[in-house]
PDB file of N, CA and C in Angstrom:
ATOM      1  N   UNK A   1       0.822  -1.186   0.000  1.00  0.00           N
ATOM      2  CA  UNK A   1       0.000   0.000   0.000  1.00  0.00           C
ATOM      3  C   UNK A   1       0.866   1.249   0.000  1.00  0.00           C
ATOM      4  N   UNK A   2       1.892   1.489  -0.465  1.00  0.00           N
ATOM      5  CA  UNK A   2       2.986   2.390  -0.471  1.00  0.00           C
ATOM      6  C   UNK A   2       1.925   3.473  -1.559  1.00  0.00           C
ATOM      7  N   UNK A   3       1.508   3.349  -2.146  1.00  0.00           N
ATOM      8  CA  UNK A   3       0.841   4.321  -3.399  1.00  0.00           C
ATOM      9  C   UNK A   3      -0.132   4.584  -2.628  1.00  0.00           C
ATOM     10  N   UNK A   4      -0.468   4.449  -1.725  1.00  0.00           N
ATOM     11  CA  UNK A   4      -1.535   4.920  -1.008  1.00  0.00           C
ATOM     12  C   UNK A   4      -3.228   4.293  -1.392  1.00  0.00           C
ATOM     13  N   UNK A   5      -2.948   3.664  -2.312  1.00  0.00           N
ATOM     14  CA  UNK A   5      -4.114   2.770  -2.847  1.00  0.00           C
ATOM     15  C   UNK A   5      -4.930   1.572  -1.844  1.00  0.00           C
ATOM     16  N   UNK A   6      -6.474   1.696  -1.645  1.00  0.00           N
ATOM     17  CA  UNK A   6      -6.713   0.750  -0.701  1.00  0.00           C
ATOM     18  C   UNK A   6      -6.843  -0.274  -1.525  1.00  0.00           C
ATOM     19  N   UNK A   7      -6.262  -1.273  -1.192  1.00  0.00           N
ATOM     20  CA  UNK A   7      -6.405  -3.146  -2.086  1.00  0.00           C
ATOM     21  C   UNK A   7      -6.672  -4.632  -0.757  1.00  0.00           C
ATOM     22  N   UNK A   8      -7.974  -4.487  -0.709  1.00  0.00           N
ATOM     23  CA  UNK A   8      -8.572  -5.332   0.027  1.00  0.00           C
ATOM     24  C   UNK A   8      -7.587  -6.818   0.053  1.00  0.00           C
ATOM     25  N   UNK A   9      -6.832  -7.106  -0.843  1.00  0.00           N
ATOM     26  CA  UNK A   9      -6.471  -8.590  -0.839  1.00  0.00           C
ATOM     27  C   UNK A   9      -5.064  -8.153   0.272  1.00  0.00           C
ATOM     28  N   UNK A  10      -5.147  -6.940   0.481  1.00  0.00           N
ATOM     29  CA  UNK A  10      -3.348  -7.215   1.065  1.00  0.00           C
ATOM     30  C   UNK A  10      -3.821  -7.061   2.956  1.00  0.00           C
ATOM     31  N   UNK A  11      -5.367  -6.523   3.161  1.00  0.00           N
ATOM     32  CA  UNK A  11      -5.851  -7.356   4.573  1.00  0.00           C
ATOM     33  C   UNK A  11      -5.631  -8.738   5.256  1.00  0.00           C
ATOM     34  N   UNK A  12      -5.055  -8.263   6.394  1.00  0.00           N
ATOM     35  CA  UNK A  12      -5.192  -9.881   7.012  1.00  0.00           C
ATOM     36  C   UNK A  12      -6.685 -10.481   6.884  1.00  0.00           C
ATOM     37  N   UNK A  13      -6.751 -11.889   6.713  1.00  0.00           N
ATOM     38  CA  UNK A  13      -7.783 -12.657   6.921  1.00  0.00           C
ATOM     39  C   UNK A  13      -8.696 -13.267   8.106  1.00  0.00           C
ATOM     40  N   UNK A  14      -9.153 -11.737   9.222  1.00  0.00           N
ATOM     41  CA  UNK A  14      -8.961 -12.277  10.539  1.00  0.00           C
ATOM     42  C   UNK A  14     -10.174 -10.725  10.546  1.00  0.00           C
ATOM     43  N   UNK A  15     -10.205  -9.736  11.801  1.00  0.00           N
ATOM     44  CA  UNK A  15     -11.722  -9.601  11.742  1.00  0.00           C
ATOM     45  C   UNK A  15     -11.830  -7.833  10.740  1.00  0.00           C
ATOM     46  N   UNK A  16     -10.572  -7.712  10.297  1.00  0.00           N
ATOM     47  CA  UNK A  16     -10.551  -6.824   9.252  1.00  0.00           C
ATOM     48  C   UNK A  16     -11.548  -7.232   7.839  1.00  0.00           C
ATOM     49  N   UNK A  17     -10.753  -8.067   7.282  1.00  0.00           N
ATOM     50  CA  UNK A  17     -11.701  -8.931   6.250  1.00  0.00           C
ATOM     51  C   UNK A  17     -12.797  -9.396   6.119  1.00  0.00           C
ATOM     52  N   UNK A  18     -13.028  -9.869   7.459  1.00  0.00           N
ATOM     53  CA  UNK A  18     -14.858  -9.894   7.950  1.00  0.00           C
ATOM     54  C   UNK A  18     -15.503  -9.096   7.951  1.00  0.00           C
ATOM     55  N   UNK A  19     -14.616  -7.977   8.527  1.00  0.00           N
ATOM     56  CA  UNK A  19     -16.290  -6.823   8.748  1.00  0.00           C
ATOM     57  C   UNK A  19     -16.420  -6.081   7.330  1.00  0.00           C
ATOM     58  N   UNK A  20     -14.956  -6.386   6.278  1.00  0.00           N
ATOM     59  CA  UNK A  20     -15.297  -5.768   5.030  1.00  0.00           C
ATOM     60  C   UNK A  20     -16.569  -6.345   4.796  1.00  0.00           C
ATOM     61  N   UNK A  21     -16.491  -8.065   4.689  1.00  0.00           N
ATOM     62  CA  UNK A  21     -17.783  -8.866   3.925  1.00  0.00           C
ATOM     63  C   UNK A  21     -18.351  -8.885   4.633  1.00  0.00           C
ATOM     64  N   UNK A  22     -19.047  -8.273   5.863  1.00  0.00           N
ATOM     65  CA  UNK A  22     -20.232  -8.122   6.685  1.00  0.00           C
ATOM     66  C   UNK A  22     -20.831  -6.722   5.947  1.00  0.00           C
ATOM     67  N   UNK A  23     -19.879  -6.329   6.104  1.00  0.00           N
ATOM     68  CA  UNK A  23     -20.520  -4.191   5.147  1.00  0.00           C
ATOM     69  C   UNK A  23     -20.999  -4.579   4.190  1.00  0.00           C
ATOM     70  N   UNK A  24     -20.012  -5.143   3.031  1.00  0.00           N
ATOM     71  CA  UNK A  24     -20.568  -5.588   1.486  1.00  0.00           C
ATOM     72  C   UNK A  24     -22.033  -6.304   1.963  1.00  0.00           C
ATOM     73  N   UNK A  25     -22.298  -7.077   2.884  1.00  0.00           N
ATOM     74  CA  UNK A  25     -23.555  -7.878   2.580  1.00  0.00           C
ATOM     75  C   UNK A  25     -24.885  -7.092   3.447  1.00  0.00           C
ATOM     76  N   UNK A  26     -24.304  -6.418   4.144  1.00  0.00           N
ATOM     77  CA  UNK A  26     -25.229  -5.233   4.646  1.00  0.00           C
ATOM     78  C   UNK A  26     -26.053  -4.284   3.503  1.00  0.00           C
ATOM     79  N   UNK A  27     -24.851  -4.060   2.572  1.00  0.00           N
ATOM     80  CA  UNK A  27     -25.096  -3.228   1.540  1.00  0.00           C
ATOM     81  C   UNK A  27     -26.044  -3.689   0.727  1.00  0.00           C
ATOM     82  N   UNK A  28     -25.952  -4.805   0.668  1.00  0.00           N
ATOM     83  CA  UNK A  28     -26.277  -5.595  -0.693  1.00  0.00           C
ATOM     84  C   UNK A  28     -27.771  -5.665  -0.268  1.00  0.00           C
ATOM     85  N   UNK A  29     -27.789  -5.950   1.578  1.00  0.00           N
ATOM     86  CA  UNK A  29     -29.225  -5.925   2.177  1.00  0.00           C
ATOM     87  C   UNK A  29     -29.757  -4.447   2.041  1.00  0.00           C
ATOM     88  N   UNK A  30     -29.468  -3.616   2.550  1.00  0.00           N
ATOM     89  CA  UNK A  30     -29.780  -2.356   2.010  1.00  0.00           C
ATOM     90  C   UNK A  30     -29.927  -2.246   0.608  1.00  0.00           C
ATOM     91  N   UNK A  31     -29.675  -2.580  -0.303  1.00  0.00           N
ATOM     92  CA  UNK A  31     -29.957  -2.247  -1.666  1.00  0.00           C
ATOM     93  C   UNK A  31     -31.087  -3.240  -2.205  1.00  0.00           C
ATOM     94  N   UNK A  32     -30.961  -4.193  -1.765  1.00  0.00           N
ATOM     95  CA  UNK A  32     -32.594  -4.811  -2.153  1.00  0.00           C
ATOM     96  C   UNK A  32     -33.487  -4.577  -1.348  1.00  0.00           C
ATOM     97  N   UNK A  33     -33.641  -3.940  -0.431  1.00  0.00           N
ATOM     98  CA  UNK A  33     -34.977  -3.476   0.326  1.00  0.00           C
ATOM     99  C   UNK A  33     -35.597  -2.255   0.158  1.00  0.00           C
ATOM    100  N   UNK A  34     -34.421  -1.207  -0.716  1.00  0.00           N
ATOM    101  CA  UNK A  34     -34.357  -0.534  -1.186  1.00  0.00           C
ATOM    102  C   UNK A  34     -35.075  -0.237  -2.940  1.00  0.00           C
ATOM    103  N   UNK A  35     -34.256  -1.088  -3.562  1.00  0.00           N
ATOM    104  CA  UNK A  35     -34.939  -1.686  -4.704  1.00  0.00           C
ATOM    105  C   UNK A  35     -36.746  -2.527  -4.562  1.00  0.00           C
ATOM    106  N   UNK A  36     -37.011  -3.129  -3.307  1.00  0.00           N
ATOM    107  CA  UNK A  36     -38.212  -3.760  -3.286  1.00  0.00           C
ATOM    108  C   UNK A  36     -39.971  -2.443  -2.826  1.00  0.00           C
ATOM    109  N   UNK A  37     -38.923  -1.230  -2.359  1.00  0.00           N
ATOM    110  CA  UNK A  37     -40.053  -0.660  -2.249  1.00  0.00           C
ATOM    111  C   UNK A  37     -39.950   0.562  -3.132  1.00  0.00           C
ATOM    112  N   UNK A  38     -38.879   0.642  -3.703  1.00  0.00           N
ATOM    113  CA  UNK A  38     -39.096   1.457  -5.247  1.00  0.00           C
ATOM    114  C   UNK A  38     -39.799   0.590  -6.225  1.00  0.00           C
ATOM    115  N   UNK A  39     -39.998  -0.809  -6.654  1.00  0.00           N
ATOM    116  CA  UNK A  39     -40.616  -0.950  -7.547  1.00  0.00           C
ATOM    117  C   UNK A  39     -42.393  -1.283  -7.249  1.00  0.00           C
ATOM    118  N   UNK A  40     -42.588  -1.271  -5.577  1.00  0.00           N
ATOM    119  CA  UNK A  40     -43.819  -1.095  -5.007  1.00  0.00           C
ATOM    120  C   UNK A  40     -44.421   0.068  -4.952  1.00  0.00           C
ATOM    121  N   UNK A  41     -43.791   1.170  -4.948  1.00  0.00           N
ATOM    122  CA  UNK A  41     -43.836   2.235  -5.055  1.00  0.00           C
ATOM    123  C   UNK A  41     -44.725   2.575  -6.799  1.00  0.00           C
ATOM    124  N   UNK A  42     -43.592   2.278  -7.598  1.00  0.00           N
ATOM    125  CA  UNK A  42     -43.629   2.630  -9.031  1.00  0.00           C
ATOM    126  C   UNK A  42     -44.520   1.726  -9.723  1.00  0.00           C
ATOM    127  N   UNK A  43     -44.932   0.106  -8.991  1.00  0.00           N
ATOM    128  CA  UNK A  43     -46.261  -0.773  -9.447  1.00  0.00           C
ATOM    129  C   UNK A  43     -46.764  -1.040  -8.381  1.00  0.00           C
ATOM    130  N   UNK A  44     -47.505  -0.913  -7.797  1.00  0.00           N
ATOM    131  CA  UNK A  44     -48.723  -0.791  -7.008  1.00  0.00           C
ATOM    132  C   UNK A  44     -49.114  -2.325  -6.757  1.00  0.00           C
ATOM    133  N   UNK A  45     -49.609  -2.953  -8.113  1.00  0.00           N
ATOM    134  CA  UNK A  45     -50.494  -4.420  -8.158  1.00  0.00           C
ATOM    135  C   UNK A  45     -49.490  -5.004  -8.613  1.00  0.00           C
ATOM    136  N   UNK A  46     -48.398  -5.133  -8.700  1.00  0.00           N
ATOM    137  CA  UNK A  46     -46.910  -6.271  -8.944  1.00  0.00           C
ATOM    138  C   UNK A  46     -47.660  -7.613  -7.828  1.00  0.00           C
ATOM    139  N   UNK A  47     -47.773  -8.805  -8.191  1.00  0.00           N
ATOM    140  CA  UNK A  47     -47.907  -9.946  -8.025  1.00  0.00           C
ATOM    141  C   UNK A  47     -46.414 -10.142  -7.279  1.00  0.00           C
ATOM    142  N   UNK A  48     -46.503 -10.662  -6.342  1.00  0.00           N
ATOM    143  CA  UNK A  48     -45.498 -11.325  -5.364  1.00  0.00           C
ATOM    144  C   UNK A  48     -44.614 -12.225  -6.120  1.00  0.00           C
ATOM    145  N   UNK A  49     -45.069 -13.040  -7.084  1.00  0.00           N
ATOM    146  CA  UNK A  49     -44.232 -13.882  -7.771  1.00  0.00           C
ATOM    147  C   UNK A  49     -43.368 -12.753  -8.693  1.00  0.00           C
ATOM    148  N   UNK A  50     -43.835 -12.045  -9.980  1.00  0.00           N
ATOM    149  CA  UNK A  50     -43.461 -10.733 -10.282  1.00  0.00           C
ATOM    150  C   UNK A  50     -42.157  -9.909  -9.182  1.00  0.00           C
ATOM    151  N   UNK A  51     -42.884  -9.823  -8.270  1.00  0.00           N
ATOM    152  CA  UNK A  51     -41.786  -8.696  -7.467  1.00  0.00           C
ATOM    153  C   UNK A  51     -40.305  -9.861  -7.050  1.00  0.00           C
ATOM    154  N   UNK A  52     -40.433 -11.198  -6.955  1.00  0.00           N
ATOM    155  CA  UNK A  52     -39.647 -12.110  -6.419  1.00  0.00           C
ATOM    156  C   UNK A  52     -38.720 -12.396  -7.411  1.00  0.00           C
ATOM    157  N   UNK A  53     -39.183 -12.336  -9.127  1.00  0.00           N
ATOM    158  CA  UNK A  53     -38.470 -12.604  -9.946  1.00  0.00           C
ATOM    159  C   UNK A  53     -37.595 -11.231 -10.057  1.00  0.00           C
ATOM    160  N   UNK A  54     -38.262 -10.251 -10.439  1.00  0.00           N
ATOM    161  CA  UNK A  54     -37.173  -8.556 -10.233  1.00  0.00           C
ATOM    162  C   UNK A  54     -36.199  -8.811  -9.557  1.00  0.00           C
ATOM    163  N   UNK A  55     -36.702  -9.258  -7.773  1.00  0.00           N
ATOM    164  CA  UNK A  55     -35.335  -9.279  -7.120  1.00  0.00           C
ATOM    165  C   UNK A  55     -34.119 -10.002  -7.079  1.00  0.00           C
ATOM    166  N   UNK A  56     -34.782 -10.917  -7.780  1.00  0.00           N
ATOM    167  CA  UNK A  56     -33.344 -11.993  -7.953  1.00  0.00           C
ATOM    168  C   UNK A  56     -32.935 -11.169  -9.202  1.00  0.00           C
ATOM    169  N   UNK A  57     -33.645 -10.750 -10.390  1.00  0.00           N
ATOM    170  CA  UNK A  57     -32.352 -10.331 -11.529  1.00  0.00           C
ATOM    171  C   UNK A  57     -31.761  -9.236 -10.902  1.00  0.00           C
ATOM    172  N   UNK A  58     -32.110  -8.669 -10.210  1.00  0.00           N
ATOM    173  CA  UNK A  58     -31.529  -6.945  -9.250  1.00  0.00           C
ATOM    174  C   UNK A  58     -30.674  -7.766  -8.552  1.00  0.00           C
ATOM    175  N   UNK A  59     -30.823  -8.676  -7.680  1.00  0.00           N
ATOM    176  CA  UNK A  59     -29.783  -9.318  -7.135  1.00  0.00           C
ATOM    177  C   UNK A  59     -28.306  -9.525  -7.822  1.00  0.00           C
ATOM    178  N   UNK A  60     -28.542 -10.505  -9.077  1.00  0.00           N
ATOM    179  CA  UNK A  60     -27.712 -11.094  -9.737  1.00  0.00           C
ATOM    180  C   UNK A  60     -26.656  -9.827 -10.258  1.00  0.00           C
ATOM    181  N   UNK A  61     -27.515  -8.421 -10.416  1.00  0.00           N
ATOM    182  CA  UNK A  61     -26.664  -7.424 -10.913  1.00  0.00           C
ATOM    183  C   UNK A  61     -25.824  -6.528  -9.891  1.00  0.00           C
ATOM    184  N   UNK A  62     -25.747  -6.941  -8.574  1.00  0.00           N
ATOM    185  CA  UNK A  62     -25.046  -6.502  -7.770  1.00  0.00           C
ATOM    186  C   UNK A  62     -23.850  -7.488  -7.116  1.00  0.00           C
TER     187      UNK A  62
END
């Protein structure tokens, strides 16, 4: 890290690295709950099956 650049792989693997992938999956929770009441918002009568399929392709793109 001499360039001053942050590069996640040069973290120890111990509770640095964890709480990175605890944030990332926080995020990821925040962003689909996020995403689930913007498209409730924007369709009203979206069918549960409908709103379940969105979230997995919204998923897959994060």
């Amino acid at each position: 890290m001499s360039d001053g650049n942050f590069n996640r792989s040069l973290l120890p693997s111990d509770q640095y690295l964890s709480g990175l992938r605890a944030g990332e999956a926080r995020m990821r929770q925040r962003a689909l709950k996020a995403f689930r009441k913007w498209v409730t918002e924007k369709e009203p009568d979206i069918s549960p099956q409908q709103l379940q399929a969105e979230e997995q392709i919204f998923h897959k793109l994060l």
